[in-house]
Protein backbone atom coordinates (compact mmCIF):
# COMPACT_ATOMS: atom_id res chain seq x y z
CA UNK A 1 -97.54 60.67 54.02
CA UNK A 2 -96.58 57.35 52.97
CA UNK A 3 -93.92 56.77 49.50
CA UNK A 4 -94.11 54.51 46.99
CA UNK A 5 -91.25 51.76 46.76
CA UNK A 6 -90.42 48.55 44.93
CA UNK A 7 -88.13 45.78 45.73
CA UNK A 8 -86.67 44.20 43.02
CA UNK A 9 -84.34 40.78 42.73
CA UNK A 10 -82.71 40.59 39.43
CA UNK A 11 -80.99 37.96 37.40
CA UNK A 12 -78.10 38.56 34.99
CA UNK A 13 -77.00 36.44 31.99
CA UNK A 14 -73.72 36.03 33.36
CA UNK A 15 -71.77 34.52 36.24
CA UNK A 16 -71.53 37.88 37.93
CA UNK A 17 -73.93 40.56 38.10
CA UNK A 18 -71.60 43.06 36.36
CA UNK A 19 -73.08 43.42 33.08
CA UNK A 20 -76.19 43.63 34.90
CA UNK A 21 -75.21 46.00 36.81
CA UNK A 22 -73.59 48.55 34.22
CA UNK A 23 -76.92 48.37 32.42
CA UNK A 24 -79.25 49.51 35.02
CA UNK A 25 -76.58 52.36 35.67
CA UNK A 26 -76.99 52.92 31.85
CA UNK A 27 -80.75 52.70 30.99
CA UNK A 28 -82.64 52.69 34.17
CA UNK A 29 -81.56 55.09 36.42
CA UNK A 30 -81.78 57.63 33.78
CA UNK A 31 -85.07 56.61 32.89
CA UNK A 32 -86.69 56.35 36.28
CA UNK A 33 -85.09 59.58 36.99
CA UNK A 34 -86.90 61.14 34.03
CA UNK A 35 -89.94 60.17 35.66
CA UNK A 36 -89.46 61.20 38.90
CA UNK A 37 -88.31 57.65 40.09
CA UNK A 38 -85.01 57.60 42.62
CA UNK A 39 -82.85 54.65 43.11
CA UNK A 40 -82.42 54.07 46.77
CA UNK A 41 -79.95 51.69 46.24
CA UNK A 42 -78.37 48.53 44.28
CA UNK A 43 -76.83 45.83 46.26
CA UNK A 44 -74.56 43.06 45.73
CA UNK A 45 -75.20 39.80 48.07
CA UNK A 46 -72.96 38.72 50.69
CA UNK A 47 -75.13 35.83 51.84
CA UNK A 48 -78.47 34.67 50.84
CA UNK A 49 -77.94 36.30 46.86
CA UNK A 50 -76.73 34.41 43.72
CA UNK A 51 -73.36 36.21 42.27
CA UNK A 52 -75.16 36.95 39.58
CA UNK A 53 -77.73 38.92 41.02
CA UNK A 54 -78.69 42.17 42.15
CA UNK A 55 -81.20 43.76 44.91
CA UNK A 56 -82.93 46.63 43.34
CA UNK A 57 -84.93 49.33 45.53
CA UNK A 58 -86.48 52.70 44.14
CA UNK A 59 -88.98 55.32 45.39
CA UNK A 60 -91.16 58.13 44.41
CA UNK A 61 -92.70 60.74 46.18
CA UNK A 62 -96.14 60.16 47.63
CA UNK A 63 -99.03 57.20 46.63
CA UNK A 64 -98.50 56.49 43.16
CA UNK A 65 -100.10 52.86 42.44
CA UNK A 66 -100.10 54.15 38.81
CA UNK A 67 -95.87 53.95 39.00
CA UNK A 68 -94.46 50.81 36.77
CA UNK A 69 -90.83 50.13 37.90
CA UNK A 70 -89.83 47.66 35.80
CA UNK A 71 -90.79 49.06 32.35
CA UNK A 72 -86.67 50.44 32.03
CA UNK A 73 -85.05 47.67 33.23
CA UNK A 74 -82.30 45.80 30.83
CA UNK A 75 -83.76 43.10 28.31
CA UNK A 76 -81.43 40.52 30.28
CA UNK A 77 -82.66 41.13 33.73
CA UNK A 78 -84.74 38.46 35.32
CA UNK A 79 -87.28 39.48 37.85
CA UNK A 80 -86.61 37.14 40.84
CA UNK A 81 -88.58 38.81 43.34
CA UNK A 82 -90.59 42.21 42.90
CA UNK A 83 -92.92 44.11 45.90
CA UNK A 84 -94.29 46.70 45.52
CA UNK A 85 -94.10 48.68 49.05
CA UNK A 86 -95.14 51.93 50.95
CA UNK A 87 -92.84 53.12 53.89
CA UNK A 88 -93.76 53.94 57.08
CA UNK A 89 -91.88 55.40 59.54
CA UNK A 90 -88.54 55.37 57.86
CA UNK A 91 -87.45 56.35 55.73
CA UNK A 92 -88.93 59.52 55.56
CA UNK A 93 -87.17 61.44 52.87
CA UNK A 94 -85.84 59.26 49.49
CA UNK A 95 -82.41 60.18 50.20
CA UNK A 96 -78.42 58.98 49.49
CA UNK A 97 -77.71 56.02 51.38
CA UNK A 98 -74.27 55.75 53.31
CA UNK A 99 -71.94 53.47 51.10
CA UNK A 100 -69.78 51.71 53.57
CA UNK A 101 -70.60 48.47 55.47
CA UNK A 102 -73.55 45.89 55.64
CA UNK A 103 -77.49 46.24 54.89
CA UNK A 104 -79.45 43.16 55.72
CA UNK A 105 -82.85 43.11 54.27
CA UNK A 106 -85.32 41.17 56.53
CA UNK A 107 -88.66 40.14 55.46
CA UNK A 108 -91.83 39.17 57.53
CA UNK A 109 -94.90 37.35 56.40
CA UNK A 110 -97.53 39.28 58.64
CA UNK A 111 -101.21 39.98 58.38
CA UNK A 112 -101.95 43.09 57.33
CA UNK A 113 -103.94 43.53 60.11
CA UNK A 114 -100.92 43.34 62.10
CA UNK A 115 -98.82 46.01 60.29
CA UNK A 116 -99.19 49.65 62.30
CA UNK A 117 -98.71 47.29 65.78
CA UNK A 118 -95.67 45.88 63.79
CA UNK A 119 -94.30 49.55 62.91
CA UNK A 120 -95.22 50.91 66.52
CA UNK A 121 -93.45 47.91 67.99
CA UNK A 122 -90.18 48.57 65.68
CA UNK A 123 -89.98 52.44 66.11
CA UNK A 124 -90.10 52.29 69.96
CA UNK A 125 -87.91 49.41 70.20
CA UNK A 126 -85.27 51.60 67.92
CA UNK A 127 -84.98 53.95 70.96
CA UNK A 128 -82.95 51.82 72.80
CA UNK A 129 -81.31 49.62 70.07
CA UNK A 130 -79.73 52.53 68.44
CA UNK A 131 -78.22 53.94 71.76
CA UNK A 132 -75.62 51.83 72.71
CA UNK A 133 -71.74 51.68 71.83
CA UNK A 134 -71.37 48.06 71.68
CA UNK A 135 -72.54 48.11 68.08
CA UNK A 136 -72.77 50.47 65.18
CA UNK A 137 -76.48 50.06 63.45
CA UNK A 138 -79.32 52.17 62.25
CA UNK A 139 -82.46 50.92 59.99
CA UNK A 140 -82.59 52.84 57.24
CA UNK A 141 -86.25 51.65 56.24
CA UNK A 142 -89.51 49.59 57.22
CA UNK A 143 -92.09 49.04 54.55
CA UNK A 144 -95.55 47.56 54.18
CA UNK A 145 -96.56 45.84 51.22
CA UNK A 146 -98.88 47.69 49.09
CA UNK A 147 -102.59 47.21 50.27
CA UNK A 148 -104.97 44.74 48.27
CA UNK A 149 -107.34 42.30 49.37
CA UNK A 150 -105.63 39.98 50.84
CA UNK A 151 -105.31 39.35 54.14
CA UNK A 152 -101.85 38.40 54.18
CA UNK A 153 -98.82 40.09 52.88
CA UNK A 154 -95.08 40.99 53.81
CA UNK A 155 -93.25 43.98 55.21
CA UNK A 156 -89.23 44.56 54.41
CA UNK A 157 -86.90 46.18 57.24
CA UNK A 158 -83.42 47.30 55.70
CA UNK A 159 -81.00 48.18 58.46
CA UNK A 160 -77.40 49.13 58.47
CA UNK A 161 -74.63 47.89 60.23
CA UNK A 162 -71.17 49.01 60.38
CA UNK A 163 -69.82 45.40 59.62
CA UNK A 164 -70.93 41.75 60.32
CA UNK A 165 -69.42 41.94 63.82
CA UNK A 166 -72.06 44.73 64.86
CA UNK A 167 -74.76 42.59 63.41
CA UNK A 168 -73.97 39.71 65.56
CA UNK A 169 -73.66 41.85 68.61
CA UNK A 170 -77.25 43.30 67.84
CA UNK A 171 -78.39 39.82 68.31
CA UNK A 172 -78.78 40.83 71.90
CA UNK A 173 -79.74 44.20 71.90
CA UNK A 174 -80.98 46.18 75.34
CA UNK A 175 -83.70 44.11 77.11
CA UNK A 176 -86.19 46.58 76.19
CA UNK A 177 -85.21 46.02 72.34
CA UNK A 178 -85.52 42.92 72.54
CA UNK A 179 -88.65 42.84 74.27
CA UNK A 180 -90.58 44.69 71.57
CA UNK A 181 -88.57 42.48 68.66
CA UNK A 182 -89.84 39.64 70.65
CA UNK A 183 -93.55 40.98 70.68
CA UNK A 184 -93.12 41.79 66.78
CA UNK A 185 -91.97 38.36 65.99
CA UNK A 186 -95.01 36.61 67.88
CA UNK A 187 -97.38 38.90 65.23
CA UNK A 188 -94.73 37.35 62.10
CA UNK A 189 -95.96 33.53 61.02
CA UNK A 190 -91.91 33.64 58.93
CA UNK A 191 -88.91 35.50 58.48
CA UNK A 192 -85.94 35.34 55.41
CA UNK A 193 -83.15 37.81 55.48
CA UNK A 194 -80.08 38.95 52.85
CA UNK A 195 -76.93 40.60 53.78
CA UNK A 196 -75.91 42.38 50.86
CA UNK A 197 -73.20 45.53 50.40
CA UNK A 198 -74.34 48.50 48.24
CA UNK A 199 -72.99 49.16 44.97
CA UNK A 200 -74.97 52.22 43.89
C-alpha cells in the first residue's frame, strides 16, 4: 500500500538557511509528529539550491489526501516548490535515512499514464545498478505525484551516493541499467535534478 509524501522547497529570510532550519527543528517536526507526520529528511543544496534554502520531505502512513503539510511550518518559510506524492516501490517503510554522503533528487515530467511502466522500468534496472563495486549508490525512494485529472504530472527519484565521485561513475552503469534508464527516459518529455547533503 502506497504512503503519503510531500516535497517541499523552502525559503529563509536570511543568507543561509540556518534560522530556517532551527525553526522547522523547533515547531514542525514536533507538530507533524503529533499528528502522525515523519520527517524523512531536510537537506541542504550542494548544487541546484539557493544557500538559503532547504529541501523538505515528510510521510505518513497509508492514503491520506486529507494530510496538510504545511500548516506547521515557520512564518518565514517560503514555499518554493511543494508536491504532494505517493511512493511506490521504495521506500517501503518511513524510516531514518543514512546521514553521510550525497542524495540527488531527480524529477521527471511524465504522463501519468506512463508511471507503473516508469516504476517497473526503475526497480528492474536497480538489480544490476546496485551490484557492482565500482560505485557506492542505492535509491532510497521513487514517487508518483498524487493522482488528479490531469494527464500530466511528475514523479521524484531520491538516490544515495556515497560521494560525487560514485555519482559520476553511475553515469555508466551495467548495460542492462542503462538499458532500462534509457527506455524510462524515452517515456520522460524533461528532467531537473538537486544534489543536496542531509541535515536532519
Amino acid at each position: 500500500m502506497a504512503d503519503s509524501y510531500v516535497f517541499l522547497r523552502l525559503r529563509g529570510a536570511g543568507r543561509d538557511a540556518r534560522d530556517l532550519l532551527e525553526r522547522l527543528r523547533e515547531r514542525t517536526l514536533p507538530a507533524w509528529s503529533a499528528e502522525g507526520l515523519r520527517c524523512w529528511g531536510i537537506w541542504q543544496g550542494l548544487f541546484g539550491v539557493g544557500s538559503n534554502e532547504l529541501l523538505v520531505m515528510a510521510g505518513a502512513p497509508g492514503d491520506r489526501p486529507e494530510l496538510d503539510f504545511r500548516r506547521a511550518l515557520p512564518d518565514e518559510a517560503q514555499v518554493i516548490d511543494a508536491l504532494p506524492l505517493l511512493s511506490t516501490v521504495r521506500p517501503q517503510t518511513i524510516g531514518r535515512l543514512p546521514a553521510e554522503g550525497v542524495y540527488v533528487f531527480r524529477f521527471f515530467d511524465v504522463r501519468l499514464a506512463d508511471c507503473d511502466a516508469i516504476v517497473a522500468l526503475s526497480q528492474e534496472a536497480w538489480e544490476t545498478f546496485e551490484d557492482t563495486d565500482r560505485y557506492v549508490a542505492r535509491p532510497e525512494g521513487l514517487f508518483r505525484a498524487r493522482g488528479d485529472d490531469a494527464a500530466e504530472g511528475r514523479m521524484l527519484l531520491v538516490t544515495w551516493y556515497d560521494g560525487l565521485s560514485s555519482w559520476e561513475i553511475s553515469r555508466n552503469p551495467a548495460p542492462e541499467a542503462l538499458d532500462n534508464f534509457r527506455r524510462r527516459r524515452a517515456l520522460t518529455a524533461g528532467t531537473i535534478a538537486y544534489a543536496a547533503r542531509l541535515v536532519t
